[in-house]
Protein backbone atom coordinates (compact mmCIF):
# COMPACT_ATOMS: atom_id res chain seq x y z
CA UNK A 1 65.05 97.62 129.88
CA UNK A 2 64.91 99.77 126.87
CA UNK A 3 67.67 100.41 124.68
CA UNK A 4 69.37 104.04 124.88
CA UNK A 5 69.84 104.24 121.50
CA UNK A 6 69.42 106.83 118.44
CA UNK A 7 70.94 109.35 116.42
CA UNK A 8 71.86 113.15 115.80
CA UNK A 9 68.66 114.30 114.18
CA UNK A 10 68.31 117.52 112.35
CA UNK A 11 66.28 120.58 114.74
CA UNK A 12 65.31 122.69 111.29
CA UNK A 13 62.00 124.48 112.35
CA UNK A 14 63.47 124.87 115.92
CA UNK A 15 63.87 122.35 118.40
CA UNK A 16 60.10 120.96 119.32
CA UNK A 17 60.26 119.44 115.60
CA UNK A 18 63.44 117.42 116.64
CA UNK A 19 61.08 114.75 119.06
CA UNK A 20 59.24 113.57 116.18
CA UNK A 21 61.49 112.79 113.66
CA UNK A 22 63.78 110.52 116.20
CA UNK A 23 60.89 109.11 116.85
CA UNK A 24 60.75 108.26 113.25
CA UNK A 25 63.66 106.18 113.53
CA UNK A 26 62.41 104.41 116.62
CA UNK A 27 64.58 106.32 119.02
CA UNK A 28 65.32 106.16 122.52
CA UNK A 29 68.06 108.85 122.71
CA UNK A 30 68.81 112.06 120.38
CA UNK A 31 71.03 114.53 119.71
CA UNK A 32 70.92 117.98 118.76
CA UNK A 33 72.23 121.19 118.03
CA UNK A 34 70.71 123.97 120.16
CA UNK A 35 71.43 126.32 117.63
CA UNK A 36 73.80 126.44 114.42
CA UNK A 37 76.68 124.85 114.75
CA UNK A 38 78.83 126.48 112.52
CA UNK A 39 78.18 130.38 113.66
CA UNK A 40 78.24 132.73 116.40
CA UNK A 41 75.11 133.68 116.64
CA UNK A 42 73.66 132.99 119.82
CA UNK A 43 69.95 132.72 120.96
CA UNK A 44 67.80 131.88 123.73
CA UNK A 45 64.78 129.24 124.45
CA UNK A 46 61.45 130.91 125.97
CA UNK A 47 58.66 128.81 127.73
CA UNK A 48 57.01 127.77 124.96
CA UNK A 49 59.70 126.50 122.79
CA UNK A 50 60.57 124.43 126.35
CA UNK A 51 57.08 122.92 126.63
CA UNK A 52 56.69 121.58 123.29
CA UNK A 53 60.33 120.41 123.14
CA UNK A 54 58.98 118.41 126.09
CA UNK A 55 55.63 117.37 125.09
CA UNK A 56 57.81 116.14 121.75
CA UNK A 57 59.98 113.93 123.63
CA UNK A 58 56.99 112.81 126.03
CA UNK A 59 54.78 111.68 122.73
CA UNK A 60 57.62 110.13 121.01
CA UNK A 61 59.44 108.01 123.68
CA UNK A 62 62.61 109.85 123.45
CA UNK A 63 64.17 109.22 127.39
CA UNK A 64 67.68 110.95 126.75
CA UNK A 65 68.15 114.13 124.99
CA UNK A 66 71.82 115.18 124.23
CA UNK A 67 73.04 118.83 122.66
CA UNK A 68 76.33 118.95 120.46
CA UNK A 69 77.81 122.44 121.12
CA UNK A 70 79.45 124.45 118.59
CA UNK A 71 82.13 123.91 116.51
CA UNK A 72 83.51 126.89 116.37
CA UNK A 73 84.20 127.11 120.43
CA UNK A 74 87.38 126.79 122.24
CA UNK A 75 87.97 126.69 125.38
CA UNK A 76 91.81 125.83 125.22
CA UNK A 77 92.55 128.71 123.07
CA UNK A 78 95.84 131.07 123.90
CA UNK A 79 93.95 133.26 121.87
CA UNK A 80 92.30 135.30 124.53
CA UNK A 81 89.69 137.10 122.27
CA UNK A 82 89.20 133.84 121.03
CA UNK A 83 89.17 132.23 124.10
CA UNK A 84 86.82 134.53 126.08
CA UNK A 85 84.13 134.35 123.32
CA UNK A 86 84.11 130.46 123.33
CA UNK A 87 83.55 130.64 126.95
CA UNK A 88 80.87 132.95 126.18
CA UNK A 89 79.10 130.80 123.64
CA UNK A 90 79.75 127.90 126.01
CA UNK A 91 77.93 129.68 129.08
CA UNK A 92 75.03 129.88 126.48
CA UNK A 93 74.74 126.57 125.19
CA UNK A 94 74.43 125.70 129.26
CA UNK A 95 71.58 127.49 129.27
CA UNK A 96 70.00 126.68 126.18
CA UNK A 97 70.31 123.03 127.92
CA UNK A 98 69.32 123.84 131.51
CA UNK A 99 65.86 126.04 129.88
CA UNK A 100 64.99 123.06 127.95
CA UNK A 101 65.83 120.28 130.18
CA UNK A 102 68.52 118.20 128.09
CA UNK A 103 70.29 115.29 130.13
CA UNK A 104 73.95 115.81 128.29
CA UNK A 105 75.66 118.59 126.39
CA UNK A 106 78.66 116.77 124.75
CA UNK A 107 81.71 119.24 124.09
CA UNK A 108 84.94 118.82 122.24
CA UNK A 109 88.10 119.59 124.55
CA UNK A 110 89.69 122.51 122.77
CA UNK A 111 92.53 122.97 120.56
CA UNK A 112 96.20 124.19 122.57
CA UNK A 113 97.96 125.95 119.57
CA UNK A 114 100.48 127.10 122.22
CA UNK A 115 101.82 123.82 123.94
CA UNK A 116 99.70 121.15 125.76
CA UNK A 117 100.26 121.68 129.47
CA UNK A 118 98.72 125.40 129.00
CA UNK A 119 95.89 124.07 126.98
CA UNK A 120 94.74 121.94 129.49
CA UNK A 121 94.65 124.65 132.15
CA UNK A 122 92.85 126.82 129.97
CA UNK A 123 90.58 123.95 129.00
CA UNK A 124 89.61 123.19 132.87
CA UNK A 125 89.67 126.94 133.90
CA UNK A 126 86.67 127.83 130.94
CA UNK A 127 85.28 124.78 131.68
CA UNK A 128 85.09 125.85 135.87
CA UNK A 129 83.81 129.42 134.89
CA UNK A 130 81.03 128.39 132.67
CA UNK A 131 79.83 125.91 135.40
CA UNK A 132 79.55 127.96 138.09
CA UNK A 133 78.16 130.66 135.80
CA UNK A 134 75.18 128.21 134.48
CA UNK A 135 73.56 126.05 137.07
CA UNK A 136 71.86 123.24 135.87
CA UNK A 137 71.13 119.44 136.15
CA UNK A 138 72.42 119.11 132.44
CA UNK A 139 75.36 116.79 132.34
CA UNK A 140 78.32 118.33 130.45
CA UNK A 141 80.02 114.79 128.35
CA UNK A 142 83.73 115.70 127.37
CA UNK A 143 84.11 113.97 123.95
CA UNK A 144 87.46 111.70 123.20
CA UNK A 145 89.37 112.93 119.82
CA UNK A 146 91.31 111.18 117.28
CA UNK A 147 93.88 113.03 118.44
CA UNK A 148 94.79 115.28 115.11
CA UNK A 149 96.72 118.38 115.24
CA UNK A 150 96.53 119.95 118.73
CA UNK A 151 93.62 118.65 120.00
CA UNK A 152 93.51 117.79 123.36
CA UNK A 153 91.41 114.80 124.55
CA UNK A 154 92.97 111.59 122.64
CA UNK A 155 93.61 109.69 125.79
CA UNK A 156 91.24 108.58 128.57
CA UNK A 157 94.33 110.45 130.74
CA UNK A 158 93.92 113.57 129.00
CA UNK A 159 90.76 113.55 129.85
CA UNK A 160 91.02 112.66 133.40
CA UNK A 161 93.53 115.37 133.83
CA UNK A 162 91.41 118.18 132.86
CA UNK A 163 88.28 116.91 135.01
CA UNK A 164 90.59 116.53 137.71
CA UNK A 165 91.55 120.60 137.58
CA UNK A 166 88.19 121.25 138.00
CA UNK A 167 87.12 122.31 141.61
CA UNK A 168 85.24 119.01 143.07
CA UNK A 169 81.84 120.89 143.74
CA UNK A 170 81.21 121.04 140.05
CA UNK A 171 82.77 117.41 139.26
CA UNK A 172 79.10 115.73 139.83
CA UNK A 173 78.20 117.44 136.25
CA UNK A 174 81.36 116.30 133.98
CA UNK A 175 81.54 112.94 132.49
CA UNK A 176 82.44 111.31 129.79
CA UNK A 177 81.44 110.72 125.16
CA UNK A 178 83.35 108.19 124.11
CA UNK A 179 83.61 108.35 119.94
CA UNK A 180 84.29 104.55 118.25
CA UNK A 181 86.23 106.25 115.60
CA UNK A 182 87.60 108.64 117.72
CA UNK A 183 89.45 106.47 120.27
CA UNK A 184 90.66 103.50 117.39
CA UNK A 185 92.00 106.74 115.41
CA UNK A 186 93.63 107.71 118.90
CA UNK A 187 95.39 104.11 119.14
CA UNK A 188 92.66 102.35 121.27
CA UNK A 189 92.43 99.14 119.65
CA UNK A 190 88.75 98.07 119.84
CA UNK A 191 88.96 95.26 117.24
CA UNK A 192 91.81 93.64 118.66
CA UNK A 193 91.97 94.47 122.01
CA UNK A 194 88.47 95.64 123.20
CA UNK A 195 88.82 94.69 126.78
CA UNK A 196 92.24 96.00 127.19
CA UNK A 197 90.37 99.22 126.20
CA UNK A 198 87.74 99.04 128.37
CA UNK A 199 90.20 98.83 131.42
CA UNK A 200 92.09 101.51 130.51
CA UNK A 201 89.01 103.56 130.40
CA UNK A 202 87.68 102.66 133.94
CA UNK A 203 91.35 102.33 135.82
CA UNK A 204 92.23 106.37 134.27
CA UNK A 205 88.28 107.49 134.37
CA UNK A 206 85.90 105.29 136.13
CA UNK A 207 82.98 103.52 134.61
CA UNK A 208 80.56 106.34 136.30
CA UNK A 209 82.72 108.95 133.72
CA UNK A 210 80.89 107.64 130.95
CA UNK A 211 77.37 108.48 130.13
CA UNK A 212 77.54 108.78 126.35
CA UNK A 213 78.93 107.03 123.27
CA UNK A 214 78.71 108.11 119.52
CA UNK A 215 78.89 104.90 117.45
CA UNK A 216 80.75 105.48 113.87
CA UNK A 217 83.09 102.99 112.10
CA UNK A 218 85.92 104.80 110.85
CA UNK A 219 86.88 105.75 107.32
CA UNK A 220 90.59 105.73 108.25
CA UNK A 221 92.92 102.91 109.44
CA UNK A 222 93.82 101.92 113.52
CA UNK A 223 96.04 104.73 114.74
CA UNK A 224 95.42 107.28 111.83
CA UNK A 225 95.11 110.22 114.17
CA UNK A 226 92.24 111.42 111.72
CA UNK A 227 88.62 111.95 112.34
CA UNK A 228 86.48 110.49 109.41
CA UNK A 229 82.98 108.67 110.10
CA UNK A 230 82.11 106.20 108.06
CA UNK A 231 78.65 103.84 108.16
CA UNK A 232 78.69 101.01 110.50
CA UNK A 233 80.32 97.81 109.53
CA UNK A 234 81.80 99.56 106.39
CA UNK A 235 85.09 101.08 107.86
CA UNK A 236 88.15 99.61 109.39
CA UNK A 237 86.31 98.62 112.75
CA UNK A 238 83.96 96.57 111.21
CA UNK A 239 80.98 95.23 112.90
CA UNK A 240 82.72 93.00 115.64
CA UNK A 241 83.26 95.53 118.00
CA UNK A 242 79.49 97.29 117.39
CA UNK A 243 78.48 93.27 118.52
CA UNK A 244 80.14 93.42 121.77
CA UNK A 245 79.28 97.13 122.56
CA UNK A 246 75.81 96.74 121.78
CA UNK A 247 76.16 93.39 124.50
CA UNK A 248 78.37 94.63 126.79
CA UNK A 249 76.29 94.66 130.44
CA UNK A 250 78.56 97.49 131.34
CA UNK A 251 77.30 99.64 128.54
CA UNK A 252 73.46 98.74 128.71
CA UNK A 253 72.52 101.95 130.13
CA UNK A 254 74.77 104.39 128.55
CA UNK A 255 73.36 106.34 125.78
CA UNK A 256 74.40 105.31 122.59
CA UNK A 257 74.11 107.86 119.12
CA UNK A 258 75.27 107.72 115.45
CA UNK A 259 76.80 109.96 113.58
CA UNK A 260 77.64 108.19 110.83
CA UNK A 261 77.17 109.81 107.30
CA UNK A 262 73.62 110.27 106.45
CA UNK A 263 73.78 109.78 102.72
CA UNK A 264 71.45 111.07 100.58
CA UNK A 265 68.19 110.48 102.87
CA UNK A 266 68.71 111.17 106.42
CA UNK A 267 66.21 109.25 108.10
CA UNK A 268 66.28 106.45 105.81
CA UNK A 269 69.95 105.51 106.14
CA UNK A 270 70.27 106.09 110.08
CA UNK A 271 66.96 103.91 110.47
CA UNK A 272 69.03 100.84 108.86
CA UNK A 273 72.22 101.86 110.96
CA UNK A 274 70.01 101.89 113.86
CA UNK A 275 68.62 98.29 113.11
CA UNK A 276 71.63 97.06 112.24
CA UNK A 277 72.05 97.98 116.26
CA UNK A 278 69.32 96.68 117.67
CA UNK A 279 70.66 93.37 115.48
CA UNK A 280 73.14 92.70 117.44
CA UNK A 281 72.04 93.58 120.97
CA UNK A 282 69.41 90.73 120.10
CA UNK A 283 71.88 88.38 119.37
């Protein structure tokens, strides 16, 4: 059984050049942006941008392909302007996903500005209409937060909550990213209490929620409510809990991607962080 394992590798030149350079770093599983992250600007894949995004991933061993969607969007927004063009955006990266055959898009529950118990509604209602408005086998992956400001998503109940509002027939294509800095910025101890964790997850979610993790040590301490990557085994998590992750028969099969800081040679530093990985699942 292979390991799902890899990073968020850069698709400059457009998406087909993305399969080779995680192959590169001996990956199993990427992730993407679809388009830029940081704008509005929206486009849209033809056939031939689909085929050799696929032949890439054929040639280069790459089993699980993931798409980060853009930063700017949300989906929890009391802003309606605001609101209806994140929906908008998010409708499009469905697409974008479903034309080119990606297994997960992983999305950031929104901001509520307003107070939490609308934001959620909002959050699920967006999340409903862009569903039913983009049909697809893609796998939408609702990413945990550290829990800053108003963002919603910090707790595995959160979470639940807002997947739960959503009408049952689209369920089947929710689940679950679960962020290592994320969650022990949140207050989900993973050093000291990484079972107790793990059973909170699967008594509020279900162990069939989760499909993807992103793997990043965290610059800031347990409980800091801030969301600051750092490289694996040099922040406050340390390696111990990357060991028992990267050995944990319950995780073998989810998909597992850094996004640690990249330093000053992309490739270079996640190949170590990736074989720092593949250490311990060997051990």
């Amino acid at each position: 059984m292979s390991l799902l394992l890899g990073a968020h590798v850069s698709a400059a030149g457009g998406t087909p050049a993305a399969p080779a350079r995680a192959g590169a770093i001996k990956a199993t599983a990427m992730q993407i942006f679809t388009k830029q992250g940081n704008r509005w600007a929206e486009r849209e894949c033809d056939d031939l941008e689909r085929d050799d995004f696929r032949a890439g991933l054929a040639k280069h061993g790459v089993e699980v392909t993931i798409a980060h969607d853009s930063y700017l969007i949300n989906l929890a927004s009391p802003d309606e302007a605001l609101r209806r063009k994140s929906i908008e955006s998010f409708v499009c990266e469905l697409e974008r996903c479903a034309a080119l055959g990606l297994t997960y898009l992983v999305s950031h529950p929104g901001n509520f500005m307003d107070d939490r118990e609308s934001g959620i509604a909002r959050n699920a209602d967006a999340i409903s209409e862009a569903l039913a408005r983009a049909p697809g086998d893609t796998v939408l992956c609702m990413e945990t937060t550290a829990g800053s400001g108003t963002s919603l998503g910090a707790t595995f109940e959160e979470l639940a909550d807002i997947i739960g509002r959503v009408p049952e027939r689209y369920r089947s294509r929710i689940g679950v990213c679960v962020d290592t800095c994320h969650i022990y910025s949140a207050g989900y101890d993973l050093v000291g209490a990484y079972d107790d964790v793990w059973a909170r997850f699967e008594s509020a979610l279900g162990w069939e929620r989760l499909r993807v993790m992103h793997l990043n040590d965290s610059k800031t301490p347990f409980n800091s409510r801030r969301d600051r990557h750092e490289l694996i085994g040099f922040g406050s998590l340390g390696e111990a809990p990357f060991r028992r992750i990267m050995t944990d028969p319950r995780l073998a099969r989810v998909a597992k991607v850094l996004e640690t800081p990249k330093l000053d040679n992309d490739m270079l530093t996640d190949s170590c962080m990736l074989h720092l990985l593949r250490g311990f699942a060997a051990s």
